[in-house]
PDB file of N, CA and C in Angstrom:
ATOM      1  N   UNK A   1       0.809  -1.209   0.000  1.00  0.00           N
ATOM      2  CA  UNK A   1       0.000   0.000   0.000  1.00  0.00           C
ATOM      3  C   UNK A   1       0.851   1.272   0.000  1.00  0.00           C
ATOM      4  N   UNK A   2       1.777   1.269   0.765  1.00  0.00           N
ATOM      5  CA  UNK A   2       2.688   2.547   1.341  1.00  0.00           C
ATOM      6  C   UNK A   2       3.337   2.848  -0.669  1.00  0.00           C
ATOM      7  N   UNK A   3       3.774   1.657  -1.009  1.00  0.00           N
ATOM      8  CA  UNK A   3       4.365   1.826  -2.287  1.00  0.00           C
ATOM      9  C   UNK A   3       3.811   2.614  -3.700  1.00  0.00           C
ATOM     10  N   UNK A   4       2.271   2.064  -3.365  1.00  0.00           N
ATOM     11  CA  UNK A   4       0.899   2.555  -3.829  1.00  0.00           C
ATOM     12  C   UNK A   4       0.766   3.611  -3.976  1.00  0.00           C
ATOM     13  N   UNK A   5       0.733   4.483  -2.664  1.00  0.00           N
ATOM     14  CA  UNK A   5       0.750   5.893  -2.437  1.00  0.00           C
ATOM     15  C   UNK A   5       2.264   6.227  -2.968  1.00  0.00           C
ATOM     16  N   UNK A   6       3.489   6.086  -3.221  1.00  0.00           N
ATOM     17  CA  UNK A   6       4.497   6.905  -2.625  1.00  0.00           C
ATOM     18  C   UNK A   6       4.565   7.051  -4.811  1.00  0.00           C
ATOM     19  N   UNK A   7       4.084   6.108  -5.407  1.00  0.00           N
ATOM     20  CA  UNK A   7       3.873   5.986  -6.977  1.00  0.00           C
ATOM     21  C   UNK A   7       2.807   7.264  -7.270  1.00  0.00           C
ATOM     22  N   UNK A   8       1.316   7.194  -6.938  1.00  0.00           N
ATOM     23  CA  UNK A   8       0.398   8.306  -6.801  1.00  0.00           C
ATOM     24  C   UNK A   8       1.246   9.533  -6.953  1.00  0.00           C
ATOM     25  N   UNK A   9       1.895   9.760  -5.399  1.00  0.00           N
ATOM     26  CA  UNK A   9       2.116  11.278  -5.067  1.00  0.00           C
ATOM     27  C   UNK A   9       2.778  11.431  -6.692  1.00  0.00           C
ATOM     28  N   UNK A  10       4.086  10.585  -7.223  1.00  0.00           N
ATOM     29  CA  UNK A  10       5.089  10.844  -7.511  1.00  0.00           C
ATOM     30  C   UNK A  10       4.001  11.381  -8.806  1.00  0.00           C
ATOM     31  N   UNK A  11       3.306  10.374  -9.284  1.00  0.00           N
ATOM     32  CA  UNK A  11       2.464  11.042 -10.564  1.00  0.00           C
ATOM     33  C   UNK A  11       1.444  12.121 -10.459  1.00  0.00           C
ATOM     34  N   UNK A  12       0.839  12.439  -9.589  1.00  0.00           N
ATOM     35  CA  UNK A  12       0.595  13.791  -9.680  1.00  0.00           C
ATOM     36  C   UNK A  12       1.430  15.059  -9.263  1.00  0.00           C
ATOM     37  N   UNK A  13       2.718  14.735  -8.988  1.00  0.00           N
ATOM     38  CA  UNK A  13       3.912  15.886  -9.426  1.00  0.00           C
ATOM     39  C   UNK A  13       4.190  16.403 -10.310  1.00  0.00           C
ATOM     40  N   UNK A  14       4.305  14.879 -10.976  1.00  0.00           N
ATOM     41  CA  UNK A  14       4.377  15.321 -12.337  1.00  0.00           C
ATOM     42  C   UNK A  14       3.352  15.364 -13.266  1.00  0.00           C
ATOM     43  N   UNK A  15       2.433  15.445 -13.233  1.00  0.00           N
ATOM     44  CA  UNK A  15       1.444  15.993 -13.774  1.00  0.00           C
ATOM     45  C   UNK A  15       1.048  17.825 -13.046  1.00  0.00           C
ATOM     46  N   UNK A  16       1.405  18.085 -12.116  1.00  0.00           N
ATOM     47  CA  UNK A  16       1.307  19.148 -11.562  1.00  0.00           C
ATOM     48  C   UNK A  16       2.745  20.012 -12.560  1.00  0.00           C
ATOM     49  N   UNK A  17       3.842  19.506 -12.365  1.00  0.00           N
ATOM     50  CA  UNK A  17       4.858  20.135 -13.129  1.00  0.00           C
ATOM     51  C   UNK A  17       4.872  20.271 -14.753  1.00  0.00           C
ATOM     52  N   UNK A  18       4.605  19.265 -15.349  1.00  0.00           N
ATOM     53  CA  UNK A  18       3.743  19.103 -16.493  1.00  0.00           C
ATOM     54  C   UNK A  18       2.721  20.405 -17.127  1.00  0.00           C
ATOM     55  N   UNK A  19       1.592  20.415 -15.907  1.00  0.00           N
ATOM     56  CA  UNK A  19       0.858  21.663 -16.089  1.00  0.00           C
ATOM     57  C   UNK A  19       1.018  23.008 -16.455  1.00  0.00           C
ATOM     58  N   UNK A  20       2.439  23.152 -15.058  1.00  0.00           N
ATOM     59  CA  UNK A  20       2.673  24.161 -14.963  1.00  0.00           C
ATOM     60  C   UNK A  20       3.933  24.894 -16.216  1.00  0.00           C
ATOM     61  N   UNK A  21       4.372  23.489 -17.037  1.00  0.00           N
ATOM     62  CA  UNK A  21       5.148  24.086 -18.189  1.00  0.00           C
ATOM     63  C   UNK A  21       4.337  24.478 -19.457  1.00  0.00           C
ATOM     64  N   UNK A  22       3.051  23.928 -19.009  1.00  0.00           N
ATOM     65  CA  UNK A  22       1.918  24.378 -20.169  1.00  0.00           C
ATOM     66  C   UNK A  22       1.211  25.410 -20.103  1.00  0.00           C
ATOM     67  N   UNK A  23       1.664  25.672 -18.913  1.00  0.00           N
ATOM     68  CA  UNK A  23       0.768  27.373 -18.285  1.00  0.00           C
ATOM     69  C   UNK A  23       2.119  28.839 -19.004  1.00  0.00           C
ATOM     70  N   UNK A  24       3.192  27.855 -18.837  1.00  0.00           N
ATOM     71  CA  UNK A  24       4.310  29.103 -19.311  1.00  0.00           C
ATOM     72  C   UNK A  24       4.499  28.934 -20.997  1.00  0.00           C
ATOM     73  N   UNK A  25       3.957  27.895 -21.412  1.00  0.00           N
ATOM     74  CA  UNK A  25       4.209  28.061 -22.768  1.00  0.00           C
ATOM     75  C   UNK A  25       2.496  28.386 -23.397  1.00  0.00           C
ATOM     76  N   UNK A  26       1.305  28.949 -22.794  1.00  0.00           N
ATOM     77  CA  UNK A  26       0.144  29.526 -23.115  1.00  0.00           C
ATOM     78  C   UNK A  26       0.417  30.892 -22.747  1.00  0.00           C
ATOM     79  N   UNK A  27       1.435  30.938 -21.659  1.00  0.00           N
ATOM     80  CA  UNK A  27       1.463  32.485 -21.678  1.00  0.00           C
ATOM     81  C   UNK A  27       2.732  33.268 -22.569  1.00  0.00           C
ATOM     82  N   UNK A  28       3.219  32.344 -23.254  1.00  0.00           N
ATOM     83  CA  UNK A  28       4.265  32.570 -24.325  1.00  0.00           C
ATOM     84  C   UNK A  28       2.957  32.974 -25.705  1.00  0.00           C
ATOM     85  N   UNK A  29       2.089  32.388 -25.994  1.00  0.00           N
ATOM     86  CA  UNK A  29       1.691  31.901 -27.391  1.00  0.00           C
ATOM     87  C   UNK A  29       0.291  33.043 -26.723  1.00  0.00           C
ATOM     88  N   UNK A  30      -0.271  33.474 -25.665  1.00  0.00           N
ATOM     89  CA  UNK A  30      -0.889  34.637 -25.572  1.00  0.00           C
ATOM     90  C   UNK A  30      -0.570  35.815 -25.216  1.00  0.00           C
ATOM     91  N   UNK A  31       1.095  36.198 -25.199  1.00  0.00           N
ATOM     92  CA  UNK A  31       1.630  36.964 -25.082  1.00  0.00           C
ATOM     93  C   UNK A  31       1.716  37.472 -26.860  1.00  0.00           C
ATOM     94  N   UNK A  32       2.518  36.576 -27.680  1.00  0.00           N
ATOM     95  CA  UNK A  32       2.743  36.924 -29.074  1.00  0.00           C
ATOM     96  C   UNK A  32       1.660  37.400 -29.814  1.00  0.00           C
ATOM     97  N   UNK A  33       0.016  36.037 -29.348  1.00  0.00           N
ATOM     98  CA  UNK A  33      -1.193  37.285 -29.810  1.00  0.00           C
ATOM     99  C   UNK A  33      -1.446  37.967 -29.752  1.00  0.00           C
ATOM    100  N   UNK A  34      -1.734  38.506 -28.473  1.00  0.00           N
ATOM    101  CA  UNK A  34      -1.915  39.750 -27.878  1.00  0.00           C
ATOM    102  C   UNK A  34      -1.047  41.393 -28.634  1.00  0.00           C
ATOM    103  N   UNK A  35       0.472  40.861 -28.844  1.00  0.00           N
ATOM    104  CA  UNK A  35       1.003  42.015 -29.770  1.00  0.00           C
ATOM    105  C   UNK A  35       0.440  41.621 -31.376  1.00  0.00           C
ATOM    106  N   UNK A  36       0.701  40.704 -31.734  1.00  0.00           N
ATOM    107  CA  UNK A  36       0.206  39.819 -33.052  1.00  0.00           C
ATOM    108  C   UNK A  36      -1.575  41.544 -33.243  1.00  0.00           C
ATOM    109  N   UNK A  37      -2.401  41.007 -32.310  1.00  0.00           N
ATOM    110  CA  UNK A  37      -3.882  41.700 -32.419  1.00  0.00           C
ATOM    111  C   UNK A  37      -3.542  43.097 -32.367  1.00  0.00           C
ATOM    112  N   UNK A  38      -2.463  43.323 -31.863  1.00  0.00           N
ATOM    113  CA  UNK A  38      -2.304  44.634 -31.172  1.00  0.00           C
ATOM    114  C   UNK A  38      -2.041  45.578 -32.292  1.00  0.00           C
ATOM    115  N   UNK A  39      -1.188  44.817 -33.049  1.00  0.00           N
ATOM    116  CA  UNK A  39      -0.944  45.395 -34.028  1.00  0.00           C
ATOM    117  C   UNK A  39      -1.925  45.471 -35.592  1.00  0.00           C
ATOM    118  N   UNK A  40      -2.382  44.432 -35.388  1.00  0.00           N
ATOM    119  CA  UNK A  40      -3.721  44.526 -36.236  1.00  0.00           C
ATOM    120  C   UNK A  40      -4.675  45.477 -36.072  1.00  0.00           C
ATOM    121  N   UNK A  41      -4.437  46.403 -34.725  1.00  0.00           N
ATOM    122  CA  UNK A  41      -5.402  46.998 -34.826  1.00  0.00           C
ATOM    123  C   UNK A  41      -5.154  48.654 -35.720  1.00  0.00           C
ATOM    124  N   UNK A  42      -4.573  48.832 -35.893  1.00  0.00           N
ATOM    125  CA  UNK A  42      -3.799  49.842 -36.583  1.00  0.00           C
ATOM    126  C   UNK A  42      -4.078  49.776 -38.313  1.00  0.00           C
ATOM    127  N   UNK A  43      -4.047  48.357 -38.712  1.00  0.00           N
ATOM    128  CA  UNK A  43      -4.201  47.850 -39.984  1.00  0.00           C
ATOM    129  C   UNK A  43      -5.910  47.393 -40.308  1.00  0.00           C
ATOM    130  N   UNK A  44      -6.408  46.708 -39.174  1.00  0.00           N
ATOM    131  CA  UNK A  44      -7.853  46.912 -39.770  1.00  0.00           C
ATOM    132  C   UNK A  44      -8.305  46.825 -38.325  1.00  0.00           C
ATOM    133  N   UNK A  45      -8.859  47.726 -37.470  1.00  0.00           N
ATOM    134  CA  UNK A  45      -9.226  48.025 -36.214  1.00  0.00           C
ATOM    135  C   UNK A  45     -10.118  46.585 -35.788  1.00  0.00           C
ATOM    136  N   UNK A  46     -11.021  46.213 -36.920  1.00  0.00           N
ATOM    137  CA  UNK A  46     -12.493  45.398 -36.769  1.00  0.00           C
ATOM    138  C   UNK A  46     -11.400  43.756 -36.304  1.00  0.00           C
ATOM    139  N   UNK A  47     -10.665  43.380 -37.627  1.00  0.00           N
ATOM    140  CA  UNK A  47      -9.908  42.182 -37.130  1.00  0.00           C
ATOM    141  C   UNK A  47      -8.732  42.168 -35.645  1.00  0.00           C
ATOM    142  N   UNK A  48      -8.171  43.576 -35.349  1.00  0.00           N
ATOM    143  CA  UNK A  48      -7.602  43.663 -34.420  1.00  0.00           C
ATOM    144  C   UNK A  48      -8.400  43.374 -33.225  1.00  0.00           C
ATOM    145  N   UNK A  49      -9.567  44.120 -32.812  1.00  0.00           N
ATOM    146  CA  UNK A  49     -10.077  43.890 -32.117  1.00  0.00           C
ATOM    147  C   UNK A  49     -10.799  42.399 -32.116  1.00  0.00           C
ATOM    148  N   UNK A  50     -11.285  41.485 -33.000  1.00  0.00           N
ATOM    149  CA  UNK A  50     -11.873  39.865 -32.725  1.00  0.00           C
ATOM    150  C   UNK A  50     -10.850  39.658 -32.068  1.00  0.00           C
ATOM    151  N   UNK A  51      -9.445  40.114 -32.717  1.00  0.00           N
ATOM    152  CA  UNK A  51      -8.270  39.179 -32.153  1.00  0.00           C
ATOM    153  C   UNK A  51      -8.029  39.116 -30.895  1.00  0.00           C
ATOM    154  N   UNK A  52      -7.840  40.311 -30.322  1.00  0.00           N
ATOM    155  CA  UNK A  52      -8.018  40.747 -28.770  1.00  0.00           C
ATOM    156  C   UNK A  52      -9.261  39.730 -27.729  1.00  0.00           C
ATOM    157  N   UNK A  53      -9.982  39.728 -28.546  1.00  0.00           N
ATOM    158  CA  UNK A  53     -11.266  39.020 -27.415  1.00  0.00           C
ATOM    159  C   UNK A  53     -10.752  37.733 -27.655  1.00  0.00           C
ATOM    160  N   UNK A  54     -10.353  37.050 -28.931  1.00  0.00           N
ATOM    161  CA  UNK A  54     -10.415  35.356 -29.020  1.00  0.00           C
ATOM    162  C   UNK A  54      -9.229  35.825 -28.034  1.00  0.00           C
ATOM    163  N   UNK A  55      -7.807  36.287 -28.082  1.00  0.00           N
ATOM    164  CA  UNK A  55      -6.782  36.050 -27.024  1.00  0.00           C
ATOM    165  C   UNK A  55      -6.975  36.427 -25.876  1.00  0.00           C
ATOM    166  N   UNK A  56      -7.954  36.588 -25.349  1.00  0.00           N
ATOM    167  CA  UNK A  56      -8.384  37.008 -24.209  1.00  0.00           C
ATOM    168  C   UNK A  56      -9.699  35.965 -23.529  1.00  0.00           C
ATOM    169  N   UNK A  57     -10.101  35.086 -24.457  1.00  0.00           N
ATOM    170  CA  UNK A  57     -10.874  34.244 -23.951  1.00  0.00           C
ATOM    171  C   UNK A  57     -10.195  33.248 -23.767  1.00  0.00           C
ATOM    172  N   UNK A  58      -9.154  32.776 -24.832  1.00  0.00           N
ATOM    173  CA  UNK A  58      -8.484  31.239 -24.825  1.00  0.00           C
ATOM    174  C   UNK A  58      -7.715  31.860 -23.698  1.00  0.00           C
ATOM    175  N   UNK A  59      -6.629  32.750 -23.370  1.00  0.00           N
ATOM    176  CA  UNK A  59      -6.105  33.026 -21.856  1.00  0.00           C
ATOM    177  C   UNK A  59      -6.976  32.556 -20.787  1.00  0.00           C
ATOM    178  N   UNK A  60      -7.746  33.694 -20.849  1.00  0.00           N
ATOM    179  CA  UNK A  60      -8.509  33.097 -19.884  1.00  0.00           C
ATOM    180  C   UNK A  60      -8.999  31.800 -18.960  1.00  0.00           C
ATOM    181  N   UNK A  61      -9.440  31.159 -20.173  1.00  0.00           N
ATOM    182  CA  UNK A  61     -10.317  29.661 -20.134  1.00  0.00           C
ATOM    183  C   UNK A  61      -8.650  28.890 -19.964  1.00  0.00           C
ATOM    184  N   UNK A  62      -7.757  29.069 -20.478  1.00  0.00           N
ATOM    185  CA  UNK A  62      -6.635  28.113 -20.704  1.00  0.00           C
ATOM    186  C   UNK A  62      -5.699  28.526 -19.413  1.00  0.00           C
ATOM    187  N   UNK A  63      -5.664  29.405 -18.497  1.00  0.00           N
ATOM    188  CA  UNK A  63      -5.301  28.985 -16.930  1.00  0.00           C
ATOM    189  C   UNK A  63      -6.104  29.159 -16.651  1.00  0.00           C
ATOM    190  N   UNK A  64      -7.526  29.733 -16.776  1.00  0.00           N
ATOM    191  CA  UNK A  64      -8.458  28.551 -15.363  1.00  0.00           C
ATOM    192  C   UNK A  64      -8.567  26.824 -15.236  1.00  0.00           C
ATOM    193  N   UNK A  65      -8.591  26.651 -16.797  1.00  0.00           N
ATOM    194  CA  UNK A  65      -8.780  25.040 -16.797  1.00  0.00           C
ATOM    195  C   UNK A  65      -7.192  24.392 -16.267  1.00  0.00           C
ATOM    196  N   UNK A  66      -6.578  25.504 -16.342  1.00  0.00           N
ATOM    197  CA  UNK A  66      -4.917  24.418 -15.784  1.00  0.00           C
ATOM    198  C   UNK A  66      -4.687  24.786 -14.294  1.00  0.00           C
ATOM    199  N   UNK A  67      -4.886  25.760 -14.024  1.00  0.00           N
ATOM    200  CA  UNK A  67      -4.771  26.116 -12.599  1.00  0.00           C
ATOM    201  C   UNK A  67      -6.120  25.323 -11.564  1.00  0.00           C
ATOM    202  N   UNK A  68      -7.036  24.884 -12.239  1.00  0.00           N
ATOM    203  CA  UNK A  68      -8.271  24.299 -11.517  1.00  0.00           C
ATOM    204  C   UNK A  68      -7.403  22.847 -11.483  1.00  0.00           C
ATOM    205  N   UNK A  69      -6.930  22.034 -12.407  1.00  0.00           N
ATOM    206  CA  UNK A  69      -5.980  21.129 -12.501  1.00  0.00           C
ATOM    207  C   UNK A  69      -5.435  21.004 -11.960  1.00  0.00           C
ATOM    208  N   UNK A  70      -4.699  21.842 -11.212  1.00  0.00           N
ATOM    209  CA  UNK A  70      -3.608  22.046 -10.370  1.00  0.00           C
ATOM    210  C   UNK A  70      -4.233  21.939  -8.799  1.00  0.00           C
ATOM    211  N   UNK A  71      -5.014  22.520  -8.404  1.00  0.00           N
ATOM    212  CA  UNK A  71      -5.602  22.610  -7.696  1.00  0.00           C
ATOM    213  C   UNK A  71      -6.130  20.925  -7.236  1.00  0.00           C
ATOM    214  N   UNK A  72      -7.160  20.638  -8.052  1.00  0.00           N
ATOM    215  CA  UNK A  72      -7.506  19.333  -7.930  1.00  0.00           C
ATOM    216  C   UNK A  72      -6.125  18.201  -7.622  1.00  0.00           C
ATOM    217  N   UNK A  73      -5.292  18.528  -8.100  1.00  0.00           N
ATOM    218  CA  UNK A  73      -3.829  17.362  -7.841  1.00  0.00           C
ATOM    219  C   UNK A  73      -3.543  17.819  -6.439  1.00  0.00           C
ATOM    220  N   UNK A  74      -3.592  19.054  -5.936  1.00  0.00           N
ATOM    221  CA  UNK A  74      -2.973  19.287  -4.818  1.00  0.00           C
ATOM    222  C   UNK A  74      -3.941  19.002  -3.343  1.00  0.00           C
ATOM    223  N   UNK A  75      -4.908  18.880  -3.902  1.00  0.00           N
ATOM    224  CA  UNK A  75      -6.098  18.416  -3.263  1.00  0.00           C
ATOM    225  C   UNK A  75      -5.805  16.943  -3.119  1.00  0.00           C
ATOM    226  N   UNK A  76      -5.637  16.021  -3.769  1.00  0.00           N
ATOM    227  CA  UNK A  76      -5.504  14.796  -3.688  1.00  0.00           C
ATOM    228  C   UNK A  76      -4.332  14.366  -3.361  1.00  0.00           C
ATOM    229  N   UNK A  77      -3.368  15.184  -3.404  1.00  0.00           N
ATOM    230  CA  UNK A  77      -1.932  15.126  -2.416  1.00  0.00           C
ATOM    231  C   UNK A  77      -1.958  15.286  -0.872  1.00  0.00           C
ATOM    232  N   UNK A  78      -3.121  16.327  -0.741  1.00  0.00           N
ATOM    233  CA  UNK A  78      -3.078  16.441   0.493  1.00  0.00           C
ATOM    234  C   UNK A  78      -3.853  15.259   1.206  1.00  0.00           C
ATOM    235  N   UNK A  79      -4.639  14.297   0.213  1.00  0.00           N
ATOM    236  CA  UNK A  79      -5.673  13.068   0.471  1.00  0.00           C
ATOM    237  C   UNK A  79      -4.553  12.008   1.030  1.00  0.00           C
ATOM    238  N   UNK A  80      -3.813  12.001   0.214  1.00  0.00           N
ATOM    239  CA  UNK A  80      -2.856  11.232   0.022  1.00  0.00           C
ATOM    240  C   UNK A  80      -1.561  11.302   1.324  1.00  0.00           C
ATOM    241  N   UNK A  81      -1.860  12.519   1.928  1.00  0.00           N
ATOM    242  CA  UNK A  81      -0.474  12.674   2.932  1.00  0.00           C
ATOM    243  C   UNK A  81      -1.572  12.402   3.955  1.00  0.00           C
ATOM    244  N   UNK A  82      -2.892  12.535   4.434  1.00  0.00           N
ATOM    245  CA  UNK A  82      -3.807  12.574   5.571  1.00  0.00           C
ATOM    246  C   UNK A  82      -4.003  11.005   5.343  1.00  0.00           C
ATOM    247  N   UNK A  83      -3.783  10.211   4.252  1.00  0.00           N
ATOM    248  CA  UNK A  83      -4.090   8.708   4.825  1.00  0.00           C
ATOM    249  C   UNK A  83      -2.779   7.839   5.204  1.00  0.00           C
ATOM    250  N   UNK A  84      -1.137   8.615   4.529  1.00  0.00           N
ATOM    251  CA  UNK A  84      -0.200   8.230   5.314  1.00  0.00           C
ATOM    252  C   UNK A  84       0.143   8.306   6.349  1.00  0.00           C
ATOM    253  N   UNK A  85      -0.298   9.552   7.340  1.00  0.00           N
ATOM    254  CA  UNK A  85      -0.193   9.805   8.323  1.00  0.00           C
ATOM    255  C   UNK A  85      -0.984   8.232   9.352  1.00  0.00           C
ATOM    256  N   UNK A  86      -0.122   8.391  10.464  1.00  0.00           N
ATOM    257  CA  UNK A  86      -0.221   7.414  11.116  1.00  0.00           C
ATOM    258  C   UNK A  86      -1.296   8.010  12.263  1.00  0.00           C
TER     259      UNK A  86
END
């Protein structure tokens, strides 16, 4: 059992670390839109601005859904240390 758990923790680490390199490479690829739109807006205001809202929704939605992820693993880590405890 002890082995059970000590496999668990190890995989939701890494799935927690995992996450969190996908959170820095969404904020790489909504950083570049964001100037990408920014600059569109200068060239045709109407497409600059869609651009702005789609990069501002996929941000959005794309760390809440990874940070809620995160959350949930750390939640079940802490499941996981309250049933090792003796």
């Amino acid at each position: 059992m002890p082995d059970s758990i000590e496999r668990r923790r190890a995989e939701l680490h890494l799935w927690i670390r995992e996450t969190r390199h996908t959170q820095r490479q969404l904020a790489k690829l909504v950083g570049v839109l964001g100037a990408v739109s920014l600059g569109l807006m200068f060239w045709r205001p109407t497409v600059g601005i869609f651009g702005l809202a789609i990069t501002s929704i996929v941000a959005f939605m794309g760390f809440w859904i990874t940070a809620s992820h995160i959350a949930d693993w750390r939640a079940k880590l802490d499941d996981l240390r309250r049933r090792a405890a003796p």
